[in-house]
N, C-alpha and C. Protein backbone atom coordinates (compact mmCIF):
# COMPACT_ATOMS: atom_id res chain seq x y z
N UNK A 1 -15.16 -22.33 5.50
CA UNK A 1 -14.91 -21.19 6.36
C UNK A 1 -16.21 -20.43 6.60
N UNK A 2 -16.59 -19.82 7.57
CA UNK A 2 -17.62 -19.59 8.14
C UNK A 2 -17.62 -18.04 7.69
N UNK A 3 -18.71 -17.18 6.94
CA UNK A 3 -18.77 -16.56 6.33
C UNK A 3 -18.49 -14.98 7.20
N UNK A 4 -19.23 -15.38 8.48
CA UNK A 4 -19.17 -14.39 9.59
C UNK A 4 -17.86 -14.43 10.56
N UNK A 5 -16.98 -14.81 9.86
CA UNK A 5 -15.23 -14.77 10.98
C UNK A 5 -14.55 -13.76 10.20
N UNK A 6 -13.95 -13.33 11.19
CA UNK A 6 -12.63 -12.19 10.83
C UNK A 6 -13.99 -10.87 10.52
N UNK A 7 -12.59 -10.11 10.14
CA UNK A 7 -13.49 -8.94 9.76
C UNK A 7 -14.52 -8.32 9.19
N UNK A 8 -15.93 -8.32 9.52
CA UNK A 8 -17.30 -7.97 8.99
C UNK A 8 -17.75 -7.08 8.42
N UNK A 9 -16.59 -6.27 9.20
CA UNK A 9 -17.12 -4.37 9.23
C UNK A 9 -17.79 -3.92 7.34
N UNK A 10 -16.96 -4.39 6.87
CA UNK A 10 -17.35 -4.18 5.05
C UNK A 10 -17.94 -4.69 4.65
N UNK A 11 -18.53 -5.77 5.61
CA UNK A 11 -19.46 -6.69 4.31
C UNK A 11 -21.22 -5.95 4.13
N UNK A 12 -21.76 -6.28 3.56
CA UNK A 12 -22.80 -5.55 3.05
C UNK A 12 -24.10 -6.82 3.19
N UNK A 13 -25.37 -6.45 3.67
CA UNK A 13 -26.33 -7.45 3.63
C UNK A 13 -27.83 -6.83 2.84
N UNK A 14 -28.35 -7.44 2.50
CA UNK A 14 -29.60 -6.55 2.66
C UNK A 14 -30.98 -7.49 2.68
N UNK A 15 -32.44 -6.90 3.10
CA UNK A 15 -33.62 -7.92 3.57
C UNK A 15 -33.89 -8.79 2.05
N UNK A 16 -34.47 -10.07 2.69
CA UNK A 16 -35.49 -10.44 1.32
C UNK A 16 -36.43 -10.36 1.55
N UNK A 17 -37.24 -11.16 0.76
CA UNK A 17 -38.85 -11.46 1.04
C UNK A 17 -38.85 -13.13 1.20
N UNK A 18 -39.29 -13.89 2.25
CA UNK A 18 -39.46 -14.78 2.26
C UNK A 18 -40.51 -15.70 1.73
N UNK A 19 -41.61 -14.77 1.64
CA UNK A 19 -42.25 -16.08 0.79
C UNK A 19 -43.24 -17.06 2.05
N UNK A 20 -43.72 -16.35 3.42
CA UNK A 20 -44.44 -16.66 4.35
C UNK A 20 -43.43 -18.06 4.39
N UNK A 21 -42.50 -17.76 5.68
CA UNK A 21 -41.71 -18.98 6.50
C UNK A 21 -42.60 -18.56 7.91
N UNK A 22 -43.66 -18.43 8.21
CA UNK A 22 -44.31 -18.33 9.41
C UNK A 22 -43.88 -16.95 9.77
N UNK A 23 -44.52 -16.89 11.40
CA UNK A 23 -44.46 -16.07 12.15
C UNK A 23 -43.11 -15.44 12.86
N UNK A 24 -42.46 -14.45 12.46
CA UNK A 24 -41.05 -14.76 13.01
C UNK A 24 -40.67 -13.33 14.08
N UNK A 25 -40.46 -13.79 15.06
CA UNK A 25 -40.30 -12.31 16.55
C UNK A 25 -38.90 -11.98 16.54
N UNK A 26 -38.84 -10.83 16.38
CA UNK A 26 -37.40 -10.19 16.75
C UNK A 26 -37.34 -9.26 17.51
N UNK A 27 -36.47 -9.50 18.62
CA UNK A 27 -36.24 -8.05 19.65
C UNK A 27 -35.62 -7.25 19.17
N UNK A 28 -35.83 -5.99 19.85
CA UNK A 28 -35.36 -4.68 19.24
C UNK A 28 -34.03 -4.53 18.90
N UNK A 29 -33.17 -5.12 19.33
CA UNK A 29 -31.68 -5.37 18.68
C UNK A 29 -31.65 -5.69 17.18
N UNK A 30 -32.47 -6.68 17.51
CA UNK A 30 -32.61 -7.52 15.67
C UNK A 30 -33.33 -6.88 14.80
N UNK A 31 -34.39 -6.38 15.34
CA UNK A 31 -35.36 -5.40 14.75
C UNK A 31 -34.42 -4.34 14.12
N UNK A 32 -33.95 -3.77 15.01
CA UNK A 32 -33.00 -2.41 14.65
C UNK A 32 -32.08 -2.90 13.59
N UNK A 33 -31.13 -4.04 13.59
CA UNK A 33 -29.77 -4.36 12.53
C UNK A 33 -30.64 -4.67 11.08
N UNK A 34 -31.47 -5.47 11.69
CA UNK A 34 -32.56 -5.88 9.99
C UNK A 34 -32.81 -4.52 9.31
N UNK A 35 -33.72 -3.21 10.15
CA UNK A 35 -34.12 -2.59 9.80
C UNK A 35 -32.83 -1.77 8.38
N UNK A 36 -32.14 -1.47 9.17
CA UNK A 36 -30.27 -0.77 9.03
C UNK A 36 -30.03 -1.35 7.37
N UNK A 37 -30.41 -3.23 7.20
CA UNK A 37 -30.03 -3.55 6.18
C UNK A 37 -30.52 -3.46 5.06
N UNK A 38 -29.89 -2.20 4.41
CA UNK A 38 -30.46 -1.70 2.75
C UNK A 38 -29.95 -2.50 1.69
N UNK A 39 -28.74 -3.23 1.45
CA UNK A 39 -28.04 -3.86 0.55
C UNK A 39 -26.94 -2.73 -0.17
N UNK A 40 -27.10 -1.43 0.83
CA UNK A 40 -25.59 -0.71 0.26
C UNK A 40 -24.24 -0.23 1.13
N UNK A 41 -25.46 -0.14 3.00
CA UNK A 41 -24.51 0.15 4.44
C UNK A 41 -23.50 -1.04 4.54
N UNK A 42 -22.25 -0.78 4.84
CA UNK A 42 -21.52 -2.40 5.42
C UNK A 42 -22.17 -2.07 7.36
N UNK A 43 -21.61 -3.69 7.11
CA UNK A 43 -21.92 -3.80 8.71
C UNK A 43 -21.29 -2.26 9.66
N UNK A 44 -20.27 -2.25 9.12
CA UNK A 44 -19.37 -1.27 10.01
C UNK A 44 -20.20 0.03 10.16
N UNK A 45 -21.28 0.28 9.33
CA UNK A 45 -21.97 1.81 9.66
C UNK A 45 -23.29 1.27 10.33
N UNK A 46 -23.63 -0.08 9.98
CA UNK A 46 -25.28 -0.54 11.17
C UNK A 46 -24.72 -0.19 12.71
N UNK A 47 -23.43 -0.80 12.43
CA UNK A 47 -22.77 -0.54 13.96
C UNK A 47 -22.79 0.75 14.05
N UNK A 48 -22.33 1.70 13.87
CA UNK A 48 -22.75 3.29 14.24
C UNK A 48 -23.94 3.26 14.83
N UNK A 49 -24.80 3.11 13.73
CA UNK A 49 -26.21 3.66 13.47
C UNK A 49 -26.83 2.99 15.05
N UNK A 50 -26.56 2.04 15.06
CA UNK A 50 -27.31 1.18 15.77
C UNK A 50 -26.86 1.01 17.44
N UNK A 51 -25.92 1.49 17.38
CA UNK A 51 -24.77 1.82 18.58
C UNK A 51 -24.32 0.23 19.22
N UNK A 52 -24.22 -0.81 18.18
CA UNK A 52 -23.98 -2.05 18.68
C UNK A 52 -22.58 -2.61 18.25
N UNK A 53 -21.79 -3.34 18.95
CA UNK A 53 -20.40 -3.39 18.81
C UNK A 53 -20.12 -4.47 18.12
N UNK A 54 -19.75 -4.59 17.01
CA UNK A 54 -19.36 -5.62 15.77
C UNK A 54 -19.75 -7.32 16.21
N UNK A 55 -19.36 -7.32 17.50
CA UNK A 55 -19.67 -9.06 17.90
C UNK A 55 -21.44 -8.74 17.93
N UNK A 56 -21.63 -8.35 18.54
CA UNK A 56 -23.20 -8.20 18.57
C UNK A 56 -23.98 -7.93 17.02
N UNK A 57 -23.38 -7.23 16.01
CA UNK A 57 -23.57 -7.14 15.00
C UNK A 57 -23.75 -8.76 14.53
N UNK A 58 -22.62 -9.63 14.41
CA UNK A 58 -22.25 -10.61 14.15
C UNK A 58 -23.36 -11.59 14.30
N UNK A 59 -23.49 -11.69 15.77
CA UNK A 59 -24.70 -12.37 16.19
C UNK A 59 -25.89 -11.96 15.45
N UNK A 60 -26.67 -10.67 15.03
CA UNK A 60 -27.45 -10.64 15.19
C UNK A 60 -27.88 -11.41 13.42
N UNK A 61 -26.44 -10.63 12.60
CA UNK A 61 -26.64 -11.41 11.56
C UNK A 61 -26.58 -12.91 11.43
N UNK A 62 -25.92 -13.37 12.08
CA UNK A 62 -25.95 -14.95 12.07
C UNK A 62 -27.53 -15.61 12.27
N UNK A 63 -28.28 -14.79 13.03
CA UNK A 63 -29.39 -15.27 13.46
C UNK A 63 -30.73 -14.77 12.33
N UNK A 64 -30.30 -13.66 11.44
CA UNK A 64 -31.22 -13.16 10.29
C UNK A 64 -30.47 -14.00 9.44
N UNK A 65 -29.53 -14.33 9.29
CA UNK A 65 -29.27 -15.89 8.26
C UNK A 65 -29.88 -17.02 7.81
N UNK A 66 -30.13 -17.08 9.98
CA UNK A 66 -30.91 -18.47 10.13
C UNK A 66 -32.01 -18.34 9.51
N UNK A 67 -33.23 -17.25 10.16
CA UNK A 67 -34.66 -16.78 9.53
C UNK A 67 -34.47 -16.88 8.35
N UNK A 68 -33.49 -16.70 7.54
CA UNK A 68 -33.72 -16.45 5.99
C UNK A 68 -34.60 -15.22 5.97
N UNK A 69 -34.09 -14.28 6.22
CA UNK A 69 -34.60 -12.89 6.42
C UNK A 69 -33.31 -11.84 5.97
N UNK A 70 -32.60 -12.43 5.38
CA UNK A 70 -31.06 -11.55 5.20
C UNK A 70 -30.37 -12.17 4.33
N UNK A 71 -29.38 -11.48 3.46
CA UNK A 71 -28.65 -12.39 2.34
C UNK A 71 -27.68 -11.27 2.02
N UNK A 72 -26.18 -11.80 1.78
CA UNK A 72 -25.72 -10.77 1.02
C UNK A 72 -25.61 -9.87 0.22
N UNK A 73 -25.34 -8.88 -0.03
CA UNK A 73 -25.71 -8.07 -1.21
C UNK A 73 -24.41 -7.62 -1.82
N UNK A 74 -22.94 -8.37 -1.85
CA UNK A 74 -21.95 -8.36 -2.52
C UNK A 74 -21.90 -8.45 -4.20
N UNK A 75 -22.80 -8.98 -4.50
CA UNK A 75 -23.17 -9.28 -5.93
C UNK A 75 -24.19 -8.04 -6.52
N UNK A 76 -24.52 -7.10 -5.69
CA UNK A 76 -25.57 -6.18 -6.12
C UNK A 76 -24.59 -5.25 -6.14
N UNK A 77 -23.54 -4.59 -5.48
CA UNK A 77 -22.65 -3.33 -5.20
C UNK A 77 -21.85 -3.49 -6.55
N UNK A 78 -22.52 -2.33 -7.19
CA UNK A 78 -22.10 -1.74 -8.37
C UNK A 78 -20.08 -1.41 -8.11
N UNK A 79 -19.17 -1.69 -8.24
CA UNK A 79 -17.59 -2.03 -8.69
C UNK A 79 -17.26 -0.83 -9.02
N UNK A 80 -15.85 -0.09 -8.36
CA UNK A 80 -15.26 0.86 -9.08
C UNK A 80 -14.26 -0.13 -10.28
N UNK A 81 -14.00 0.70 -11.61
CA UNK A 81 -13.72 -0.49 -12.56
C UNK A 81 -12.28 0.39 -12.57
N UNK A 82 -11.53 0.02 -13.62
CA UNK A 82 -10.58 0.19 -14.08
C UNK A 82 -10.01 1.24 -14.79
N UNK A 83 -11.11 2.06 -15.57
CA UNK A 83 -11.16 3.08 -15.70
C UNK A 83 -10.86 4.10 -14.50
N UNK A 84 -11.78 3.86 -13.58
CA UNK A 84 -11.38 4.77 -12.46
C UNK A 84 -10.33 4.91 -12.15
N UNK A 85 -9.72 3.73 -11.35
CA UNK A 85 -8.82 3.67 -10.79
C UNK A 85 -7.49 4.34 -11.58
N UNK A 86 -7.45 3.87 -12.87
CA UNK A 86 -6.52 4.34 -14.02
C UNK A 86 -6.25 6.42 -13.93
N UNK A 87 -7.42 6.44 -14.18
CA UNK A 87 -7.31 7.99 -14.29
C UNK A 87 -7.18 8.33 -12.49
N UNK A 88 -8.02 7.93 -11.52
CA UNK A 88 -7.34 8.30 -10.32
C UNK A 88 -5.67 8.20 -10.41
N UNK A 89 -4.90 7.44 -10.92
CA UNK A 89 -3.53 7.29 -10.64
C UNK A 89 -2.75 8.12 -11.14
N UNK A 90 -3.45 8.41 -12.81
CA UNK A 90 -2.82 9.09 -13.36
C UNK A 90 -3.12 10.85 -12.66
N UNK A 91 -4.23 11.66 -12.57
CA UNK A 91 -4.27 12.41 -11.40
C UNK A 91 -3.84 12.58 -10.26
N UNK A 92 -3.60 11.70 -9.76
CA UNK A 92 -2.75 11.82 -8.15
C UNK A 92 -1.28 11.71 -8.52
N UNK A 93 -1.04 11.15 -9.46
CA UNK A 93 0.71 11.43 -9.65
C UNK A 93 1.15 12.68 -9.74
N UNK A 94 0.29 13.11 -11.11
CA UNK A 94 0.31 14.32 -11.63
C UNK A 94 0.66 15.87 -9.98
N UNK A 95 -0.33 15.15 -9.41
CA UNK A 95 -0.14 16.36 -7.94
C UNK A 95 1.15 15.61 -6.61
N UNK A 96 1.22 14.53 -6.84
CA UNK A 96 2.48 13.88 -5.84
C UNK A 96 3.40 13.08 -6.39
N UNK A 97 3.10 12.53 -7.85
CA UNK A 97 4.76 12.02 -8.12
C UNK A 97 4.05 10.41 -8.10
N UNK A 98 5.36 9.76 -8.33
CA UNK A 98 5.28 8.17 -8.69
C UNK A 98 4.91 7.54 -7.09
N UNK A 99 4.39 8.22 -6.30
CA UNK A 99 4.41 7.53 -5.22
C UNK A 99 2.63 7.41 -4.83
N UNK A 100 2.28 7.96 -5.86
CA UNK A 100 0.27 7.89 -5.90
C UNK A 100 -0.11 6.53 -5.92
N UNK A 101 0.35 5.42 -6.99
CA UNK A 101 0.14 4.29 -6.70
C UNK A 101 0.36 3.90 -5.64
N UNK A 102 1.29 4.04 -4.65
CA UNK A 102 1.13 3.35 -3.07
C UNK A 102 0.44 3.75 -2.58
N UNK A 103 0.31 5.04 -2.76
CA UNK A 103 -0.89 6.16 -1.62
C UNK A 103 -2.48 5.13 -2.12
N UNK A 104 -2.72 4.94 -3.15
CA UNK A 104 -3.87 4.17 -3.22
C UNK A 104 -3.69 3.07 -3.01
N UNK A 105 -3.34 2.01 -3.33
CA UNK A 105 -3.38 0.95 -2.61
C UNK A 105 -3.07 0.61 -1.22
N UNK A 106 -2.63 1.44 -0.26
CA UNK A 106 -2.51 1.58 0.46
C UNK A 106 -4.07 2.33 1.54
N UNK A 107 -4.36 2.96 1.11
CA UNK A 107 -5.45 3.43 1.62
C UNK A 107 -6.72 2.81 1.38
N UNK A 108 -6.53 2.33 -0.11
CA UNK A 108 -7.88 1.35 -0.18
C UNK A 108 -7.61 -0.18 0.75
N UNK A 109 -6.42 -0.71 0.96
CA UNK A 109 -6.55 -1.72 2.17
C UNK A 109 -6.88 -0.85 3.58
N UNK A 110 -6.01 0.15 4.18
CA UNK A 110 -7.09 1.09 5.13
C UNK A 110 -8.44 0.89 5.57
N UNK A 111 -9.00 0.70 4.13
CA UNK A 111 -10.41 0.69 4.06
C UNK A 111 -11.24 -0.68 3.74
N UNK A 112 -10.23 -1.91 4.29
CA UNK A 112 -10.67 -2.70 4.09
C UNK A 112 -11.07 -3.41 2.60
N UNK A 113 -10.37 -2.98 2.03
CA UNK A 113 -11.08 -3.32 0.35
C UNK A 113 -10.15 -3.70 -0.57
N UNK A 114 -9.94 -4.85 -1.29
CA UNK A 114 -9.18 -4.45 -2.30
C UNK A 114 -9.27 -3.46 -3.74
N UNK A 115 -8.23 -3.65 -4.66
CA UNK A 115 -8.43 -3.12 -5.54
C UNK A 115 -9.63 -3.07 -6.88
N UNK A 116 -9.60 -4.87 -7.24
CA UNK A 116 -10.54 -5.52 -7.60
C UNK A 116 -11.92 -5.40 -7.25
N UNK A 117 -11.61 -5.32 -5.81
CA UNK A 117 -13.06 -5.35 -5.40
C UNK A 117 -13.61 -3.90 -4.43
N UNK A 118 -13.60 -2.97 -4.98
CA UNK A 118 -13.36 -1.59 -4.01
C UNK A 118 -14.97 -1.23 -4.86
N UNK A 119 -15.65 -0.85 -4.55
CA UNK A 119 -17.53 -0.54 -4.08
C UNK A 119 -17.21 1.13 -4.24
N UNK A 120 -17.74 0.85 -5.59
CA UNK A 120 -18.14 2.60 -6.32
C UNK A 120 -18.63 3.60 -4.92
N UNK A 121 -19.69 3.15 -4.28
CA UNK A 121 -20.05 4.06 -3.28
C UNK A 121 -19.48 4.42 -2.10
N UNK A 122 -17.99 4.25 -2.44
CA UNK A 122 -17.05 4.75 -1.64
C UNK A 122 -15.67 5.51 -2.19
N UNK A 123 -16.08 5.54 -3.72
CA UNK A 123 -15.09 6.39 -4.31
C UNK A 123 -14.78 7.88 -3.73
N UNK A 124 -15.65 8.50 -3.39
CA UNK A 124 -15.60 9.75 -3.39
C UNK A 124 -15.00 9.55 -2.02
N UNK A 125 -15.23 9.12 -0.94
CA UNK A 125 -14.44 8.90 -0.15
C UNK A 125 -12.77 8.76 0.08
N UNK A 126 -12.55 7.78 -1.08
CA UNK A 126 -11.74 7.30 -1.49
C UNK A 126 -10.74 8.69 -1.55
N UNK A 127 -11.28 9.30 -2.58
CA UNK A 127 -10.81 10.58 -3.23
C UNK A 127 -10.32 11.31 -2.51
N UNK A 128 -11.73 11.99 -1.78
CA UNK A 128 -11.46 12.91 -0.01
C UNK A 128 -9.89 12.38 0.74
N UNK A 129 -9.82 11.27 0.74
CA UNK A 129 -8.95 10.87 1.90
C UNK A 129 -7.36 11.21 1.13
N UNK A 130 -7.50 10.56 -0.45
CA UNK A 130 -6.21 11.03 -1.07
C UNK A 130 -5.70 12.16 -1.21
N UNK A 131 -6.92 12.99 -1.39
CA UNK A 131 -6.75 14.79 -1.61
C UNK A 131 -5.64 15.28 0.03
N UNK A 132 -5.92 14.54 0.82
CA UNK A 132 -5.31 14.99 1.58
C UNK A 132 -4.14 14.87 1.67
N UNK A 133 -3.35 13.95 0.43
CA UNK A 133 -2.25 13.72 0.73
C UNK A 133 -1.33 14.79 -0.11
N UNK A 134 -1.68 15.90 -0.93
CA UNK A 134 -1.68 16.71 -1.74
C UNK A 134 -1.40 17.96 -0.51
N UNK A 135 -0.15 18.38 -0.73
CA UNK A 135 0.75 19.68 0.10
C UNK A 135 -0.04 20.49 -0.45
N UNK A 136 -0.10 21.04 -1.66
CA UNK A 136 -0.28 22.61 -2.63
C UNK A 136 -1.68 22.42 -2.73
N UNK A 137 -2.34 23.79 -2.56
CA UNK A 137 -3.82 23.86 -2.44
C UNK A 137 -4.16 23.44 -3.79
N UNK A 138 -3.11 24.33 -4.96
CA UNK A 138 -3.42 24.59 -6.40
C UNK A 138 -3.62 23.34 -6.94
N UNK A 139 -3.21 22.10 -6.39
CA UNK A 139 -2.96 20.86 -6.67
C UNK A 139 -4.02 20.36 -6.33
N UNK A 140 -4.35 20.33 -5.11
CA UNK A 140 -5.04 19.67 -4.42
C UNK A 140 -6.57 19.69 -5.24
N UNK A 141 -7.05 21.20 -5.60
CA UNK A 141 -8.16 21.45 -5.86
C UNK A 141 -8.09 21.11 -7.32
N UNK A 142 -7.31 21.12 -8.40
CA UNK A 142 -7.17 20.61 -9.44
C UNK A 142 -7.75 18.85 -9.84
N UNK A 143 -6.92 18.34 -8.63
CA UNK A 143 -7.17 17.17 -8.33
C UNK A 143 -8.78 16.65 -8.46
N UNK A 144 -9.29 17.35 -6.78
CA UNK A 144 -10.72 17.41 -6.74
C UNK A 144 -11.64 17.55 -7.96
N UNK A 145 -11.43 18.46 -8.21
CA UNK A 145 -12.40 18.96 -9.24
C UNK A 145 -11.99 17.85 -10.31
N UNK A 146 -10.66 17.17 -11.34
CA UNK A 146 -10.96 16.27 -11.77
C UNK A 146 -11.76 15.22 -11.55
N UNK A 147 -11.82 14.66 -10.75
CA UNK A 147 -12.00 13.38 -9.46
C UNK A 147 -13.57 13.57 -9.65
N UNK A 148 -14.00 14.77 -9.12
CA UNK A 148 -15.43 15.15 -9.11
C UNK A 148 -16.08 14.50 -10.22
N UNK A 149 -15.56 14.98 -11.49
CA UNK A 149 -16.28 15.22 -12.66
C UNK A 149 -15.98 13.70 -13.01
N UNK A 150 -15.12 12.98 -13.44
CA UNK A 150 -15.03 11.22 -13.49
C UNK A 150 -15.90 10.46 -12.38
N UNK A 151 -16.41 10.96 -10.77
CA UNK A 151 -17.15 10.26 -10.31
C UNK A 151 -18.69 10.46 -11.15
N UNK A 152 -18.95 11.80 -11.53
CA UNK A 152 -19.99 12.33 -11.71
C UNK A 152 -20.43 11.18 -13.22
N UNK A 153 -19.18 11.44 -13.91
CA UNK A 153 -19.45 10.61 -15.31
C UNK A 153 -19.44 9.31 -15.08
N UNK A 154 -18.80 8.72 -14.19
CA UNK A 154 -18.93 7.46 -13.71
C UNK A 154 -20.36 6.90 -12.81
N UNK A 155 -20.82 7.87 -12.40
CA UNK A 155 -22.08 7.77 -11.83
C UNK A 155 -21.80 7.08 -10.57
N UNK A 156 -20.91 7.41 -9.92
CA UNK A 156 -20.24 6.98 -8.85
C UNK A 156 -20.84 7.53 -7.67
């Protein structure tokens, strides 16, 4: 299966060093998506940044593939673990009830991600989006402020 089908938006790339493969020209399209690739943005924010629409994304990576100028960086993105997730559940119940476990798994597919595999540098995100599902301010901010302090200790 071809690594670049179906949905891209999450995947994550970032530059190497080649090691002099010659002289290699890139137009400003390519220039720009290479530049974009840190090994922590998914495709889905080069596309922002870059104002280019996911197929064009696609292409441009397929073609920094070819160069050997680009490589995944799925194996570098530090993992929200189990811990997290654990105490997120147990916190979000605490403010909405037995129905927090759906609210997260549910929102982390939203976001394209599974559970297993959900990328620390989107916890806090993560968080933001659940807080919203929290009626009572008193709750809500209880919440937060836990959440805060486990990303903080988590180094999230």
């Amino acid at each position: 299966m071809d690594v670049l089908s179906g949905n891209i938006s999450s995947m994550v790339f970032k530059q190497i060093a080649t090691g002099g493969t010659g002289d290699v020209t890139l137009d400003s399209r390519l220039l720009n998506v290479f530049l974009g690739l840190d090994g922590k943005k998914n495709l889905g924010i080069i596309a922002q940044e870059t104002g280019l629409n996911i197929d064009e994304i696609r292409n441009a990576i397929s073609r920094l593939l070819q160069l050997k100028l680009v490589e995944s960086a799925a194996e570098d993105i530090l993992m929200a673990d189990d811990d997290f997730f654990n105490f997120l559940n147990i916190q979000l119940s605490l403010a909405v009830g037995p129905v927090a476990e759906i609210l997260i798994e549910d929102e982390i597919a939203n976001m394209d991600h599974g559970i297993s595999k959900f990328p620390a540098f989107r916890a806090a995100e993560l968080v933001e989006i659940l807080a919203m599902n929290i009626e009572r301010e008193e709750k809500r901010s209880v919440f937060k402020l836990g959440m805060v302090n486990k990303l903080k200790e988590k180094g999230y």
